[in-house]
Protein backbone atom coordinates (compact mmCIF):
# COMPACT_ATOMS: atom_id res chain seq x y z
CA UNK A 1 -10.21 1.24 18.93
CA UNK A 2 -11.19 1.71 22.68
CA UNK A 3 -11.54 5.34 23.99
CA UNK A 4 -8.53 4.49 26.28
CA UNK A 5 -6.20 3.79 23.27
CA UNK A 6 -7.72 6.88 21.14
CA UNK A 7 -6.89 9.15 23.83
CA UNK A 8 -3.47 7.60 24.48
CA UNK A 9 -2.75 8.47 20.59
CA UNK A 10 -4.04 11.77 20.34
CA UNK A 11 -1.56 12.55 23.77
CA UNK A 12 1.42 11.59 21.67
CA UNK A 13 -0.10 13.51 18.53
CA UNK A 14 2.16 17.17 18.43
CA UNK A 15 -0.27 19.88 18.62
CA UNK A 16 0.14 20.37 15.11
CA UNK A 17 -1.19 16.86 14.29
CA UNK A 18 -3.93 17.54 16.54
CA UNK A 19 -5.00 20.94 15.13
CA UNK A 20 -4.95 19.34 11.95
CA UNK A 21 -6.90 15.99 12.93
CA UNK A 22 -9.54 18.26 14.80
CA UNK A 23 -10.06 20.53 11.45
CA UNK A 24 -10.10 17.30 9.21
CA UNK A 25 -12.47 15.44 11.48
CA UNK A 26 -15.07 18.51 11.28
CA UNK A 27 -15.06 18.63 8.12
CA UNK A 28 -15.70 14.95 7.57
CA UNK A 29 -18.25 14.83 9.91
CA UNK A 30 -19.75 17.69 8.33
CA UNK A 31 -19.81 15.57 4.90
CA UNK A 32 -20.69 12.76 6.05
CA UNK A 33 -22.17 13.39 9.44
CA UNK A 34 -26.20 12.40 9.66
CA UNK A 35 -27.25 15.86 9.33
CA UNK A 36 -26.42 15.15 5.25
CA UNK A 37 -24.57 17.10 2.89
CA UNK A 38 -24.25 18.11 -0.85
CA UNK A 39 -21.17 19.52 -2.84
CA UNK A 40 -20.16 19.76 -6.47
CA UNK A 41 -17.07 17.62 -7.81
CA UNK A 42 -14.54 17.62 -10.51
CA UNK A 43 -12.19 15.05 -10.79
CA UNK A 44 -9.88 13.77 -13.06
CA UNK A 45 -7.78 10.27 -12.31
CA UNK A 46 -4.59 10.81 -13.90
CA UNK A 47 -6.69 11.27 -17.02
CA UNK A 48 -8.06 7.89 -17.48
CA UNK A 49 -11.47 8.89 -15.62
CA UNK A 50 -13.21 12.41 -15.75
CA UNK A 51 -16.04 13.50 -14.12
CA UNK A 52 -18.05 16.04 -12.54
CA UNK A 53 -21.30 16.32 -10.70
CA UNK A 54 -23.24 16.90 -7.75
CA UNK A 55 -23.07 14.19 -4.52
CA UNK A 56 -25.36 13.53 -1.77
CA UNK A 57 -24.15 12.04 1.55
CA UNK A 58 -25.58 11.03 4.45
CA UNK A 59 -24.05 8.58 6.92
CA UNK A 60 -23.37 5.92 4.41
CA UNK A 61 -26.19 6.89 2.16
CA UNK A 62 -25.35 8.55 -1.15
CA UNK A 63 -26.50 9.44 -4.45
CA UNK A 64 -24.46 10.98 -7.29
CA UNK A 65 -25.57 12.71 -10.72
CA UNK A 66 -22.86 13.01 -13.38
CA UNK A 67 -22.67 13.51 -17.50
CA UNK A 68 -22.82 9.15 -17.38
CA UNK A 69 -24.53 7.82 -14.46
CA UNK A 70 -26.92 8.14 -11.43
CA UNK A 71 -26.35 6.58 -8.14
CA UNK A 72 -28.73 5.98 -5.28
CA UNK A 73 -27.63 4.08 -2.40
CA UNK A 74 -29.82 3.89 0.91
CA UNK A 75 -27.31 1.56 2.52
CA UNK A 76 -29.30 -1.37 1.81
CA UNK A 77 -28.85 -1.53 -2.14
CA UNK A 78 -27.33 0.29 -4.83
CA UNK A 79 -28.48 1.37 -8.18
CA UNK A 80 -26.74 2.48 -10.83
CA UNK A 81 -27.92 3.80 -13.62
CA UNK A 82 -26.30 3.97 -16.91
CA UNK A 83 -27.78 7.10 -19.17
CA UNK A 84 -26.72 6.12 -22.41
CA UNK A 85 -27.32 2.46 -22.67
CA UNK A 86 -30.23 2.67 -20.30
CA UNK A 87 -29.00 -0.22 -17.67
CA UNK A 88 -30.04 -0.36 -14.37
CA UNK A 89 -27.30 -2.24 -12.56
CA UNK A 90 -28.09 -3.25 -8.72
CA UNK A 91 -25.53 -4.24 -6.09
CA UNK A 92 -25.45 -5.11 -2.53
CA UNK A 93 -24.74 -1.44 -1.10
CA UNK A 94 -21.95 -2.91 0.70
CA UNK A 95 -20.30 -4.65 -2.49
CA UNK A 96 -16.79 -3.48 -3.50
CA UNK A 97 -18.01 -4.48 -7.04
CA UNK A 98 -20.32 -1.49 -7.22
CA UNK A 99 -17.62 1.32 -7.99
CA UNK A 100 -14.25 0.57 -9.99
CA UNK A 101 -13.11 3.64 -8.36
CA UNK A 102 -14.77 4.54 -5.23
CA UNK A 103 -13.76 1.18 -3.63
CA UNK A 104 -10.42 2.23 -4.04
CA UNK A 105 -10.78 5.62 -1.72
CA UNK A 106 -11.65 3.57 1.59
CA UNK A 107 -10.83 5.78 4.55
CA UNK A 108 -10.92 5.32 8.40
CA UNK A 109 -9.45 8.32 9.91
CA UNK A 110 -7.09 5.95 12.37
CA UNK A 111 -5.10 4.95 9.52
CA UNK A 112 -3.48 8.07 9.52
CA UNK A 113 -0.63 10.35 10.87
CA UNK A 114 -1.82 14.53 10.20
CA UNK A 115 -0.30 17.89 10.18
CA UNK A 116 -1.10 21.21 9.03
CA UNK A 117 -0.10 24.17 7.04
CA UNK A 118 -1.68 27.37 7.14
CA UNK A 119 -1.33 28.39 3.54
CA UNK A 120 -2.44 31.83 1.50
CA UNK A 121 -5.47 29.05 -0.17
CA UNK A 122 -6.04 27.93 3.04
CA UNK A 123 -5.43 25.46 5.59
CA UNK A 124 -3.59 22.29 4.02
CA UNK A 125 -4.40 19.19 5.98
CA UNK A 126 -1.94 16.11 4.93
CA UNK A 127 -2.48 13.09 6.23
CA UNK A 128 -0.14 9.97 5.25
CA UNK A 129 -1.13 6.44 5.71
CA UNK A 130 0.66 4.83 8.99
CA UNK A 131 2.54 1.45 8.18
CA UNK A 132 0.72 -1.57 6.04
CA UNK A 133 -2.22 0.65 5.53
CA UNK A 134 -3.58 -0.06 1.83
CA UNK A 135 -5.31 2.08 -0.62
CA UNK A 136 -4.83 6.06 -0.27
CA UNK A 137 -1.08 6.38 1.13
CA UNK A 138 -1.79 10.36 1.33
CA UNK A 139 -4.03 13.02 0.97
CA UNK A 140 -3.77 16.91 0.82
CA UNK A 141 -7.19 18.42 2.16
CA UNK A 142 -7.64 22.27 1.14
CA UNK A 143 -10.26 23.76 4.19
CA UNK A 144 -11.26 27.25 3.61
CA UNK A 145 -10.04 29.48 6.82
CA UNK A 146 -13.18 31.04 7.48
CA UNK A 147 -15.79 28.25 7.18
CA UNK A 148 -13.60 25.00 7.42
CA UNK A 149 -15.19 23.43 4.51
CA UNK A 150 -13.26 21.19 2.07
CA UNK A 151 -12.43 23.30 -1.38
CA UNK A 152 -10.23 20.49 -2.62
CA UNK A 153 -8.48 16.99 -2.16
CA UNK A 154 -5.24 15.68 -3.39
CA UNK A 155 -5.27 12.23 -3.14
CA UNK A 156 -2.16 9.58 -3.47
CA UNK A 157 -2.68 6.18 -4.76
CA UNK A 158 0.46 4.44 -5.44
CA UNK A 159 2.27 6.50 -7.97
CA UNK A 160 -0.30 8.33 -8.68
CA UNK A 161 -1.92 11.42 -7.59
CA UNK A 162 -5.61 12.54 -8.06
CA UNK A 163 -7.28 15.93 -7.44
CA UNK A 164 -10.91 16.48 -6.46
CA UNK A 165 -12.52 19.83 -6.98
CA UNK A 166 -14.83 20.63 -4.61
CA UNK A 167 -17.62 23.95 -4.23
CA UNK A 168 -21.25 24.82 -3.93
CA UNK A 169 -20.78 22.89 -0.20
CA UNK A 170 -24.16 22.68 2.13
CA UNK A 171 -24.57 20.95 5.11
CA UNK A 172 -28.04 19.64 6.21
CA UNK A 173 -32.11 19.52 4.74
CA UNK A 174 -30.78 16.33 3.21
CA UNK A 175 -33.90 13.96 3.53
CA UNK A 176 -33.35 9.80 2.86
CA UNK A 177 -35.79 10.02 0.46
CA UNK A 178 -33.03 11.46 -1.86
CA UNK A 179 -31.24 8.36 -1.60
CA UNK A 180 -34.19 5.72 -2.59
CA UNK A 181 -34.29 4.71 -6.20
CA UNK A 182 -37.36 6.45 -7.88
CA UNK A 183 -38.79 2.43 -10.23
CA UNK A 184 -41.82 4.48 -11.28
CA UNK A 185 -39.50 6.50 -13.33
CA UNK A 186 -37.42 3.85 -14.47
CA UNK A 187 -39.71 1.25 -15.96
CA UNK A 188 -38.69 -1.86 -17.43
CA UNK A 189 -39.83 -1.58 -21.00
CA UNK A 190 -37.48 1.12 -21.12
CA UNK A 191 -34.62 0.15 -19.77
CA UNK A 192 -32.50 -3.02 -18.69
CA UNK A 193 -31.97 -4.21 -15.11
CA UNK A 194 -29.72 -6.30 -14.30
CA UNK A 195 -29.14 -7.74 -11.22
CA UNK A 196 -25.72 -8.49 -8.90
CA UNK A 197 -26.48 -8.93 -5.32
């Protein structure tokens, strides 16, 4: 999107939507801005996947720790790490094969219409996917009203609806080393690579 047609769709944005697109893009660039962040999750997909655990971000770099698995990606590769069974399983960091899940919680901020609610939790930020857009059709963002930060996140796929949990939120001190996959500690007599790029 040129600058010319970004500003032309903010100007017919109500000031509402662009309240609420300001907030929401502050706190995502806070996330996953290249100063890095870290926050603490809990989610539960309509019951069929549970989780919590801590995530890393920076630009597209990430690592997650949760009661299964460890993730490193340095945008180059990604390694998964399966605790109990003690595979190793590598993907292009790119790959939508990598993550069942994630994959399916693609977001560019364009793809959206906003508004916002000032609520007594906080401010609720909804966005809801514009016309032929696939993958989340909406999502309910809970900011705290004194530091902006995400608390929670609602998100609609389909039918279904998903809630993520979020606290313990810091921005920056995130070095790339975090997101480079420690071999030394991983050797292959103990446990199984295996290989999908």
């Amino acid at each position: 999107m040129t600058l010319a047609m970004s500003v032309f769709a903010q100007e017919k944005e109500t000031p509402n939507a662009q309240q609420a697109r300001r907030l929401f893009m502050q706190a995502y660039d806070r996330m996953y801005g290249q100063q890095g962040s870290q926050v603490h999750y809990k989610v539960n997909i309509i019951g069929i996947y549970k989780t919590e655990g801590t995530i890393w971000t920076k630009g597209k770099k990430s690592k997650f720790i949760d009661e299964r698995y460890i993730a490193w990606n340095d945008d180059v590769t990604y390694y998964r790490l399966e605790r109990k069974k003690k595979t190793i399983t590598i993907y292009d960091a790119h790959s939508d094969e990598r993550d069942k899940y994630a994959t399916k919680f693609k977001f560019s901020p364009d793809n959206y219409t906003y508004s916002i609610k000032d609520t007594k939790d906080g401010y609720a930020i909804t966005l809801k996917a514009k016309k032929g857009v696939s993958g989340i059709k909406e999502a309910r963002v809970l900011l705290d009203k004194k530091t902006h930060n995400p608390m929670s996140v609602r998100i609609k796929l389909g039918i279904f609806h998903t809630t993520i949990k979020i606290s313990e939120f810091k921005t920056g001190g995130i070095t790339d080393e975090l997101f480079q996959f420690p071999k030394d500690r991983y050797p292959a007599k103990d446990y199984q690579y295996i290989d999908k790029r």
